[in-house]
C-alpha atoms as a PDB file:
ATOM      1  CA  UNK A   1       0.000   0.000   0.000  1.00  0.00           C
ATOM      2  CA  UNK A   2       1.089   3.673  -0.425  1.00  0.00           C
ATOM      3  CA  UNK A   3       2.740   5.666   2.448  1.00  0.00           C
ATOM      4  CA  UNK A   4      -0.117   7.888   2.353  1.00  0.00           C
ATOM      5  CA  UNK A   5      -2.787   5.410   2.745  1.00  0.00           C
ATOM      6  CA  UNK A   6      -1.068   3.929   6.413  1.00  0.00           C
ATOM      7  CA  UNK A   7      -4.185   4.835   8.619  1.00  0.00           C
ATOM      8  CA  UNK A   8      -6.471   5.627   6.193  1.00  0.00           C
ATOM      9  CA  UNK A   9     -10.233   4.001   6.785  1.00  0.00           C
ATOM     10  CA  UNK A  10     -12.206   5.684   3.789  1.00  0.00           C
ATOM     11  CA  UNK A  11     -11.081   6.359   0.477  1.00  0.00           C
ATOM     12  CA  UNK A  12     -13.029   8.807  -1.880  1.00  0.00           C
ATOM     13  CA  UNK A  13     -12.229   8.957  -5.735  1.00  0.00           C
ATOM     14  CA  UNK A  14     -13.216  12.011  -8.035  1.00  0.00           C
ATOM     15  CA  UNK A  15     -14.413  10.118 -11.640  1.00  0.00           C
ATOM     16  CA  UNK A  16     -13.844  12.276 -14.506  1.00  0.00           C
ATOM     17  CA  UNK A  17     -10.209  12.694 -15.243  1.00  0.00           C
ATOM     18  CA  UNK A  18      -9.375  10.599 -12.019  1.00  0.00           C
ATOM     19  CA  UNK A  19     -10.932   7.142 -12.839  1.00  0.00           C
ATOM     20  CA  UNK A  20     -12.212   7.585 -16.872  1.00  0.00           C
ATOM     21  CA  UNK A  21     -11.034   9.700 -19.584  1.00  0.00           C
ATOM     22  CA  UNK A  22     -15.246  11.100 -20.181  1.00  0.00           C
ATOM     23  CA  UNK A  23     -13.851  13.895 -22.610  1.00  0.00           C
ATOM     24  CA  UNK A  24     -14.252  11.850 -25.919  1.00  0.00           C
ATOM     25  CA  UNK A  25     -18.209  11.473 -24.898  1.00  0.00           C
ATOM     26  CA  UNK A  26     -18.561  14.604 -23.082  1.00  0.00           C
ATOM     27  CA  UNK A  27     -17.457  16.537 -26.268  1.00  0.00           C
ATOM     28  CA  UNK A  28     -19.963  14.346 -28.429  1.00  0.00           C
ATOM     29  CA  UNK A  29     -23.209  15.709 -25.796  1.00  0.00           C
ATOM     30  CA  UNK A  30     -21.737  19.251 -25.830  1.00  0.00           C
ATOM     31  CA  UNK A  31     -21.294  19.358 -29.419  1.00  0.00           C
ATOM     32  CA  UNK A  32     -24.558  17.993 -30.315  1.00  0.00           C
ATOM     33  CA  UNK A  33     -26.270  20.396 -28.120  1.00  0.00           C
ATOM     34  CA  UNK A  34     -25.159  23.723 -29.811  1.00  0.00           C
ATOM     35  CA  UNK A  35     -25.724  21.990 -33.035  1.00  0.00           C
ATOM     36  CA  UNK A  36     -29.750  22.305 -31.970  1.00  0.00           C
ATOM     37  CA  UNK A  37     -28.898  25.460 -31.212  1.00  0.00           C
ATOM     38  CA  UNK A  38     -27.448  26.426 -34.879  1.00  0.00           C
ATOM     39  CA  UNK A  39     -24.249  27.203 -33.030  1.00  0.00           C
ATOM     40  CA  UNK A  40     -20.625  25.649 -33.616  1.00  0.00           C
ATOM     41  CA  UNK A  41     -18.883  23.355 -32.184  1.00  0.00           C
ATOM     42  CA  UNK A  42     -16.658  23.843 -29.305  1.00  0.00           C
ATOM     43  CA  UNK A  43     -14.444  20.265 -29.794  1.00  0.00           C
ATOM     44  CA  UNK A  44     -13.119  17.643 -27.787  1.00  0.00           C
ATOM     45  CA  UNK A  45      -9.554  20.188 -27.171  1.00  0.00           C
ATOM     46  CA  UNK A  46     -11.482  22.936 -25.422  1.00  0.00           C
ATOM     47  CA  UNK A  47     -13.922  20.894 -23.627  1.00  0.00           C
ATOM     48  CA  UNK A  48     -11.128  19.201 -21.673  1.00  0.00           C
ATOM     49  CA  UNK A  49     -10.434  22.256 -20.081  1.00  0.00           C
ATOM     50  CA  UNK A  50     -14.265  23.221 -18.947  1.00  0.00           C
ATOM     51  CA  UNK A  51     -14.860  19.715 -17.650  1.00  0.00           C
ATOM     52  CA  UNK A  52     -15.000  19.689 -13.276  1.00  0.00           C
ATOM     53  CA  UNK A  53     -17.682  21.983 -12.225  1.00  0.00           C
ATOM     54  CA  UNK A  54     -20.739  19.911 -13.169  1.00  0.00           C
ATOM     55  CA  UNK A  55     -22.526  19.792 -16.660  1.00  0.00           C
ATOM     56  CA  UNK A  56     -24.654  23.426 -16.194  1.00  0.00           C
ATOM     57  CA  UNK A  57     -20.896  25.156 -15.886  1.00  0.00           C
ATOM     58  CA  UNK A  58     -19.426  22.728 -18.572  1.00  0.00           C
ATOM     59  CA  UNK A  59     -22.269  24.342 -21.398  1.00  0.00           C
ATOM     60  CA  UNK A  60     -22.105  27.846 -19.881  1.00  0.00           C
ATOM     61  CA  UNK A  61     -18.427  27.891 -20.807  1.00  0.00           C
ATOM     62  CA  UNK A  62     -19.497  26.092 -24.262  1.00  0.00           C
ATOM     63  CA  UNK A  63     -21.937  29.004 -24.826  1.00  0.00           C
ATOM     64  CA  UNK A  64     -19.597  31.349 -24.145  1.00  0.00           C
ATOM     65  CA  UNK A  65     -17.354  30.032 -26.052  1.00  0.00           C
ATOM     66  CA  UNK A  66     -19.645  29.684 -29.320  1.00  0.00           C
ATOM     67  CA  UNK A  67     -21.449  32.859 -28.705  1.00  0.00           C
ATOM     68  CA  UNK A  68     -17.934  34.609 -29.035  1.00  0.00           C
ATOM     69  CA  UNK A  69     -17.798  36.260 -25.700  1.00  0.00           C
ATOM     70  CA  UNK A  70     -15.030  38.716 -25.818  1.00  0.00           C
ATOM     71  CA  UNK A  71     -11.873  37.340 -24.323  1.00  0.00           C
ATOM     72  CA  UNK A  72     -11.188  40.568 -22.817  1.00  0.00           C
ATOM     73  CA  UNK A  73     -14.201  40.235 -20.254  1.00  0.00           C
ATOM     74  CA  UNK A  74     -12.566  36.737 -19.385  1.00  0.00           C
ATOM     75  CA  UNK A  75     -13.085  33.787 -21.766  1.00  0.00           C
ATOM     76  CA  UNK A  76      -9.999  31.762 -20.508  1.00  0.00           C
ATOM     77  CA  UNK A  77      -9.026  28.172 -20.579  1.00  0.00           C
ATOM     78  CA  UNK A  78      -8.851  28.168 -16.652  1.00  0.00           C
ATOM     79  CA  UNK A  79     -12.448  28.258 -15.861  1.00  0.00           C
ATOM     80  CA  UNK A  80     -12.115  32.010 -14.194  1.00  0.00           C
ATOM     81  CA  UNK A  81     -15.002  34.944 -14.309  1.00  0.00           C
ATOM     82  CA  UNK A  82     -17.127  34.795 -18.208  1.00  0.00           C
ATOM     83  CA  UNK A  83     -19.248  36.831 -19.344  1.00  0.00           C
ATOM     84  CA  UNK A  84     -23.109  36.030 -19.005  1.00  0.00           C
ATOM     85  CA  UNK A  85     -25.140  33.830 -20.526  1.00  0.00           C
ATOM     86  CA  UNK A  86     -28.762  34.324 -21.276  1.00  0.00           C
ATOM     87  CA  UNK A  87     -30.473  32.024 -18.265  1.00  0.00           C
ATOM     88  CA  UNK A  88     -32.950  30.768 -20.814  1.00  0.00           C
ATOM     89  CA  UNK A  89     -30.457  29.789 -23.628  1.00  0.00           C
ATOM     90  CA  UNK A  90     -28.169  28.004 -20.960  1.00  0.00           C
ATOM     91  CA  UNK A  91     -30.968  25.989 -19.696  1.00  0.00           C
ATOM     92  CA  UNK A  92     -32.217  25.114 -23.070  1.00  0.00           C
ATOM     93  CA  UNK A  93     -28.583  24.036 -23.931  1.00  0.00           C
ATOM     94  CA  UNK A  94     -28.109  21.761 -20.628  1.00  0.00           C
ATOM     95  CA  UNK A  95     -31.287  20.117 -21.142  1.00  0.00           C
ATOM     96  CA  UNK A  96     -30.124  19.133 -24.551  1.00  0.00           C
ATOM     97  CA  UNK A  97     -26.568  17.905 -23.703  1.00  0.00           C
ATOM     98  CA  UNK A  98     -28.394  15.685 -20.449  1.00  0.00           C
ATOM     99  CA  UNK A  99     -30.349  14.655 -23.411  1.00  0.00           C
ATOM    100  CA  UNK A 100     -27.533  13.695 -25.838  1.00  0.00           C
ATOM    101  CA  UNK A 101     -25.092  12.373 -23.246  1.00  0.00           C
ATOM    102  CA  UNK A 102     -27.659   9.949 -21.466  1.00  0.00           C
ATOM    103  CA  UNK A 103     -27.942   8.294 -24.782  1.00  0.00           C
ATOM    104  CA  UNK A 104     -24.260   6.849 -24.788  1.00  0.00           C
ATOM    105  CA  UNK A 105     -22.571   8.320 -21.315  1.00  0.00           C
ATOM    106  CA  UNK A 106     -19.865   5.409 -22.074  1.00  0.00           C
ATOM    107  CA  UNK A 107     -19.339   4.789 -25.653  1.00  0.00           C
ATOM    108  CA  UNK A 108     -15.937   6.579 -25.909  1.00  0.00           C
ATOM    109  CA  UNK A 109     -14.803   6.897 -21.988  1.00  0.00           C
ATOM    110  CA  UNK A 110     -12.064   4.485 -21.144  1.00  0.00           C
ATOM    111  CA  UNK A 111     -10.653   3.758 -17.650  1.00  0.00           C
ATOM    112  CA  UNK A 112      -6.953   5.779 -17.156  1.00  0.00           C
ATOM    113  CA  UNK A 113      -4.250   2.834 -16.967  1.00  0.00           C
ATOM    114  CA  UNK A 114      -3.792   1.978 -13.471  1.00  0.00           C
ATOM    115  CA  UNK A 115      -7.323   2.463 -11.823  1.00  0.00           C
ATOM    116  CA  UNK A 116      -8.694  -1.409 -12.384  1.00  0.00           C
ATOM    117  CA  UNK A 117      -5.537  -2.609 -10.668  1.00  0.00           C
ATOM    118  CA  UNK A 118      -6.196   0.056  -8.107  1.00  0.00           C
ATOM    119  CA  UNK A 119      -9.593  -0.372  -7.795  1.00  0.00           C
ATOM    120  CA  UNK A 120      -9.497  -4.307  -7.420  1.00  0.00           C
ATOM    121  CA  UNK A 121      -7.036  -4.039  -4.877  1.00  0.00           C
ATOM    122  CA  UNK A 122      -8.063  -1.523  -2.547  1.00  0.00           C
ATOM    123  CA  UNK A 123     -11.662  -3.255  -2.787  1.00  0.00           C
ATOM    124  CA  UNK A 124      -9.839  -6.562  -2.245  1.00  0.00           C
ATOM    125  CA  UNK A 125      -8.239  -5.426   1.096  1.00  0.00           C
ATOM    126  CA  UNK A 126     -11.620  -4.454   2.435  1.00  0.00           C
ATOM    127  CA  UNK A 127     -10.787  -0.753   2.249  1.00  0.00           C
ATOM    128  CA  UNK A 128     -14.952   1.221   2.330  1.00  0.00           C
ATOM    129  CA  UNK A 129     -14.385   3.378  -1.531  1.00  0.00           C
ATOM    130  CA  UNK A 130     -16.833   6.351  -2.268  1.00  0.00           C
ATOM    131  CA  UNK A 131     -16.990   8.045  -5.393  1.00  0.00           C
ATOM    132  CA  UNK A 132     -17.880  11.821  -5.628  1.00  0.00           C
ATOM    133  CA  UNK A 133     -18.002  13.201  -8.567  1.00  0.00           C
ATOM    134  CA  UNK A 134     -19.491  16.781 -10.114  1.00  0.00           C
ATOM    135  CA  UNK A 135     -21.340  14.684 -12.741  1.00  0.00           C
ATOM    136  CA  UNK A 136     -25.074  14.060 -12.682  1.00  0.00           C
ATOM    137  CA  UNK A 137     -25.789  11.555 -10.108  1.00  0.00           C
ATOM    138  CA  UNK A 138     -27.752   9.747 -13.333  1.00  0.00           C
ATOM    139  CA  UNK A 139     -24.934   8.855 -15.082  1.00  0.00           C
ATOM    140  CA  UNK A 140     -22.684   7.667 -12.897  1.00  0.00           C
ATOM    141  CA  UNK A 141     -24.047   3.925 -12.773  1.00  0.00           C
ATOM    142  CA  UNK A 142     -23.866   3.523 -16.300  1.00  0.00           C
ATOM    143  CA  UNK A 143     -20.337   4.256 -16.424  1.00  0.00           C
ATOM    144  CA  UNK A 144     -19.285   2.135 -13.306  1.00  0.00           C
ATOM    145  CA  UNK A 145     -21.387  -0.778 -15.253  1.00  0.00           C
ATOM    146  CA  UNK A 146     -19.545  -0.298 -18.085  1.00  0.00           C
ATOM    147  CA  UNK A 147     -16.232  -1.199 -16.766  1.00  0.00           C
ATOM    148  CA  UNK A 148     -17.495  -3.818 -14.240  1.00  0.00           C
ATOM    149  CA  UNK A 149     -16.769  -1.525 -11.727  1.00  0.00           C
ATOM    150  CA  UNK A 150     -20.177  -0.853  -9.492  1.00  0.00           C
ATOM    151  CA  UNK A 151     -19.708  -3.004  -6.771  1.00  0.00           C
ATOM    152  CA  UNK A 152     -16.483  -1.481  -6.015  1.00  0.00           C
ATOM    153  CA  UNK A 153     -18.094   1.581  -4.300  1.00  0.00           C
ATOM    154  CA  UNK A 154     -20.102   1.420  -1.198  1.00  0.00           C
ATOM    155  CA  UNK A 155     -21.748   5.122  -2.107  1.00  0.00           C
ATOM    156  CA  UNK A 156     -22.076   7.468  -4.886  1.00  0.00           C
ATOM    157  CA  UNK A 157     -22.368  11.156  -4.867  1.00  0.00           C
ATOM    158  CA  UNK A 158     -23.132  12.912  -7.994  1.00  0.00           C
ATOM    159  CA  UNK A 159     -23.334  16.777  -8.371  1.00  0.00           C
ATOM    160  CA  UNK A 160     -26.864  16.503  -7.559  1.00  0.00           C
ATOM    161  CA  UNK A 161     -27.151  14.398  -5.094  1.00  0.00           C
ATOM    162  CA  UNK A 162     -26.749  17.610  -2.118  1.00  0.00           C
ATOM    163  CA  UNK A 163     -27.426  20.846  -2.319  1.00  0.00           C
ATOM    164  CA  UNK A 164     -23.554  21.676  -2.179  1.00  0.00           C
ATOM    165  CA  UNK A 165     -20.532  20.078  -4.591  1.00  0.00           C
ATOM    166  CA  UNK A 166     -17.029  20.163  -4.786  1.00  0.00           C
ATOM    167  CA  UNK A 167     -15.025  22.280  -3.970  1.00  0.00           C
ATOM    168  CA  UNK A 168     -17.353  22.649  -1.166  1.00  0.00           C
ATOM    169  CA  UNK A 169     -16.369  20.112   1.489  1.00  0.00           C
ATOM    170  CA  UNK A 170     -19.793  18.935   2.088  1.00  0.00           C
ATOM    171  CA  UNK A 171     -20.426  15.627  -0.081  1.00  0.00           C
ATOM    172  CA  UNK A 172     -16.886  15.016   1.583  1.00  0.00           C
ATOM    173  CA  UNK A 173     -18.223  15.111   4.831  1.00  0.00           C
ATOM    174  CA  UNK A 174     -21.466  13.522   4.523  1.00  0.00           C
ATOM    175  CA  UNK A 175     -19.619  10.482   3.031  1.00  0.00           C
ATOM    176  CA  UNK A 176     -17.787  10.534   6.084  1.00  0.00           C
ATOM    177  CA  UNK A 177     -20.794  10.322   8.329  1.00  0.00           C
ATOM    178  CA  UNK A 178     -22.003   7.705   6.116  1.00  0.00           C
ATOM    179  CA  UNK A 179     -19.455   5.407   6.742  1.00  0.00           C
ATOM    180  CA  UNK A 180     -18.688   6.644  10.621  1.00  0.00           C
ATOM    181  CA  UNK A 181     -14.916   7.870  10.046  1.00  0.00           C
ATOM    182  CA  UNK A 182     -13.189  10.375  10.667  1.00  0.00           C
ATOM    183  CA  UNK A 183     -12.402  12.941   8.419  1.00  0.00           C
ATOM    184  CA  UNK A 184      -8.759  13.027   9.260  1.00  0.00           C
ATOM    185  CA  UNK A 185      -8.784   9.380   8.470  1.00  0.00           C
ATOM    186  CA  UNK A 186     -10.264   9.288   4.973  1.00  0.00           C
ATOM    187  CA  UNK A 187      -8.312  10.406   2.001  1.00  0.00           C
ATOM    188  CA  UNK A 188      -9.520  12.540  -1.175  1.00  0.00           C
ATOM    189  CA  UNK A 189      -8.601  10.997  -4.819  1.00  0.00           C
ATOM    190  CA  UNK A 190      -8.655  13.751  -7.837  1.00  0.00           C
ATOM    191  CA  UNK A 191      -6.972  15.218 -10.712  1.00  0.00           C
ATOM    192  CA  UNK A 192      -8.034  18.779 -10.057  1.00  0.00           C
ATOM    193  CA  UNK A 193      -7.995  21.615  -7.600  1.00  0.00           C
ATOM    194  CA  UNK A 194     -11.359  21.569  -6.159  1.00  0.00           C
ATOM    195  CA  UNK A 195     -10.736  18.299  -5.148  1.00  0.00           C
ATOM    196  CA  UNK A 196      -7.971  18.853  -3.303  1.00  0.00           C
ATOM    197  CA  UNK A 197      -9.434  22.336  -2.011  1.00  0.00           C
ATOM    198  CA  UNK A 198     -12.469  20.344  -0.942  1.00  0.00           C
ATOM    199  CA  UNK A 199     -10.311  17.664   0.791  1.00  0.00           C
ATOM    200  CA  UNK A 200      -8.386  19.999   2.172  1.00  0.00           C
ATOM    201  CA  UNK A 201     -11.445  21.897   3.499  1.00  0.00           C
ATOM    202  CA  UNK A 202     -13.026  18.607   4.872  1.00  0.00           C
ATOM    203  CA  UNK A 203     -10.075  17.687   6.793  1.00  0.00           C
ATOM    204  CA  UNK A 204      -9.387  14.555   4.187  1.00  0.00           C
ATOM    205  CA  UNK A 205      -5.879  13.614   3.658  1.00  0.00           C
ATOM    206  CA  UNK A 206      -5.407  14.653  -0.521  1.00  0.00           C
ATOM    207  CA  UNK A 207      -3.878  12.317  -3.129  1.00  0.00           C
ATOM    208  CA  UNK A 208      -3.875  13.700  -6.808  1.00  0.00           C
ATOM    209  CA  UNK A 209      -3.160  12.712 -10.143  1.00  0.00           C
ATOM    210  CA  UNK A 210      -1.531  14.623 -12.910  1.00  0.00           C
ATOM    211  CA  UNK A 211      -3.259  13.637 -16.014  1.00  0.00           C
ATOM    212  CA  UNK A 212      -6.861  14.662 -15.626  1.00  0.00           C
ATOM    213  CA  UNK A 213      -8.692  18.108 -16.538  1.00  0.00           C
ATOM    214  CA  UNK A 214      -7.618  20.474 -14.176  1.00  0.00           C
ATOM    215  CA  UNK A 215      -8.264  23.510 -16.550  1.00  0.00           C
ATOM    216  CA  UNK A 216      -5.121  23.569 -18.300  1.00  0.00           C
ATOM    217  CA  UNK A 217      -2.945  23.503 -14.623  1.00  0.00           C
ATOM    218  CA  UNK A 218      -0.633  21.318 -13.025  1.00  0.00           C
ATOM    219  CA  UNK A 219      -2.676  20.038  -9.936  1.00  0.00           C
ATOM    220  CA  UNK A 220       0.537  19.640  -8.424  1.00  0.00           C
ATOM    221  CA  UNK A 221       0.393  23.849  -7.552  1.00  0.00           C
ATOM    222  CA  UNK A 222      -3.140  22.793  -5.420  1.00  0.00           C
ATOM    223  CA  UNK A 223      -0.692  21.154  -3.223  1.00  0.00           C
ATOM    224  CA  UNK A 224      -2.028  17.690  -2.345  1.00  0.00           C
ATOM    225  CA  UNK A 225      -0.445  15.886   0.330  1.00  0.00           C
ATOM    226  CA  UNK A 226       0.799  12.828  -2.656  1.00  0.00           C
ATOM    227  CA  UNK A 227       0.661  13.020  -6.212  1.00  0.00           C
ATOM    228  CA  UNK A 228       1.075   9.871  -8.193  1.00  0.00           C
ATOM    229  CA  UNK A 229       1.505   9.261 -11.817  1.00  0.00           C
ATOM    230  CA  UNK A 230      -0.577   5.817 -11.485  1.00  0.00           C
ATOM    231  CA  UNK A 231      -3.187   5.069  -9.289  1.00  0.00           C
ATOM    232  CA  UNK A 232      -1.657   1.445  -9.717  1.00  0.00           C
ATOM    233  CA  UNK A 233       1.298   3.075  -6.977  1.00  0.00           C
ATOM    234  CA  UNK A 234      -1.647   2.684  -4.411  1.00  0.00           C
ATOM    235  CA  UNK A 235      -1.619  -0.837  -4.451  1.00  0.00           C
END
């Protein structure tokens, strides 16, 4: 086991761009969504850096970017302040990416090498694994499925599942009351800086990844208390 996880009682992964490369299908929804909307594409490249603040923020910053908001009131790749988007348009838009991405959440998405072995091993030691992701709560089970991979988690959080998600600490905590451990003993799992920011804020130990979506940033500058180029180093 790795250094980090001596102690630890609860593990919680992020999914996209932790566990599953989503991008490929992600870009599909997005896409096909401003195509009903006589607006062009935004591609696979740009969506990877809007993906971690759940799917309403992923097609504002789609909008914006296919309504040609100036870049000079803050269009960047980072996921900082945008210009406005008409509340009507937006929620039109979201509707039809749910719509277009519940059709094939998984055709595309692969696993990142490293997380089966992870995965089966942690679960094979008897170590309690939550998942809690910004992603719909809907979609998550169809992905798991996918890869065999449902009965590896004890609970599930989506982005809708409470009121709050990352980087609030909140789903953080409640899956610590779930499981009756304490925070200090339960360690975060993500590629990007609100999960580390909502580990950190939980009191979770924080383990991060390099290769996921964190806006076009090296996680490493969130500061994580481990970073690891495999989750396979876990086990």
């Amino acid at each position: 086991m790795h250094p980090l996880l001596q102690g630890v009682k609860l593990v919680a992964f992020d999914l996209d761009g932790t566990l599953v490369d989503s991008v490929p299908d992600l870009a599909v929804a997005v896409d096909a969504a401003l195509a009903e909307l006589d607006l062009p594409p935004a591609g696979e490249t740009k969506i990877r850096d809007w993906v971690g603040n759940g799917s309403l923020k992923l097609m504002e910053r789609a909008l914006q970017f296919a309504t040609q908001a100036s870049e000079a009131q803050g269009t960047d790749r980072r996921g900082g302040a945008f210009v406005e988007v008409d509340k009507a348009l937006l929620e039109s838009a979201h509707q039809a990416f749910l719509h277009h991405y519940g059709l094939a959440p998984n055709a595309r998405t692969r696993l990142y090498p490293g997380v089966r072995e992870a995965l089966d091993g942690l679960h094979a030691a008897g170590m309690p694994l939550g998942l809690v992701t910004n992603k719909p709560q809907a979609f998550i089970a169809p992905i798991l499925e996918g890869f065999g991979l449902a009965g590896h988690f004890a609970l599930c959080l989506g982005g809708d599942a409470l009121p709050q998600k990352k980087p609030d600490p909140a789903p953080l905590l409640h899956l610590a009351r779930h499981f009756a451990v304490a925070p200090g003993d339960c360690l975060m799992v993500g590629d990007s800086r609100h999960d580390i920011e909502a580990g950190r804020r939980a009191g979770f130990r924080t383990l991060a990844v390099p290769y996921g979506y964190n806006h076009g940033e090296p996680v490493a500058a969130s500061r994580p208390d481990g970073l690891v180029e495999s989750l396979a180093e876990l086990v």
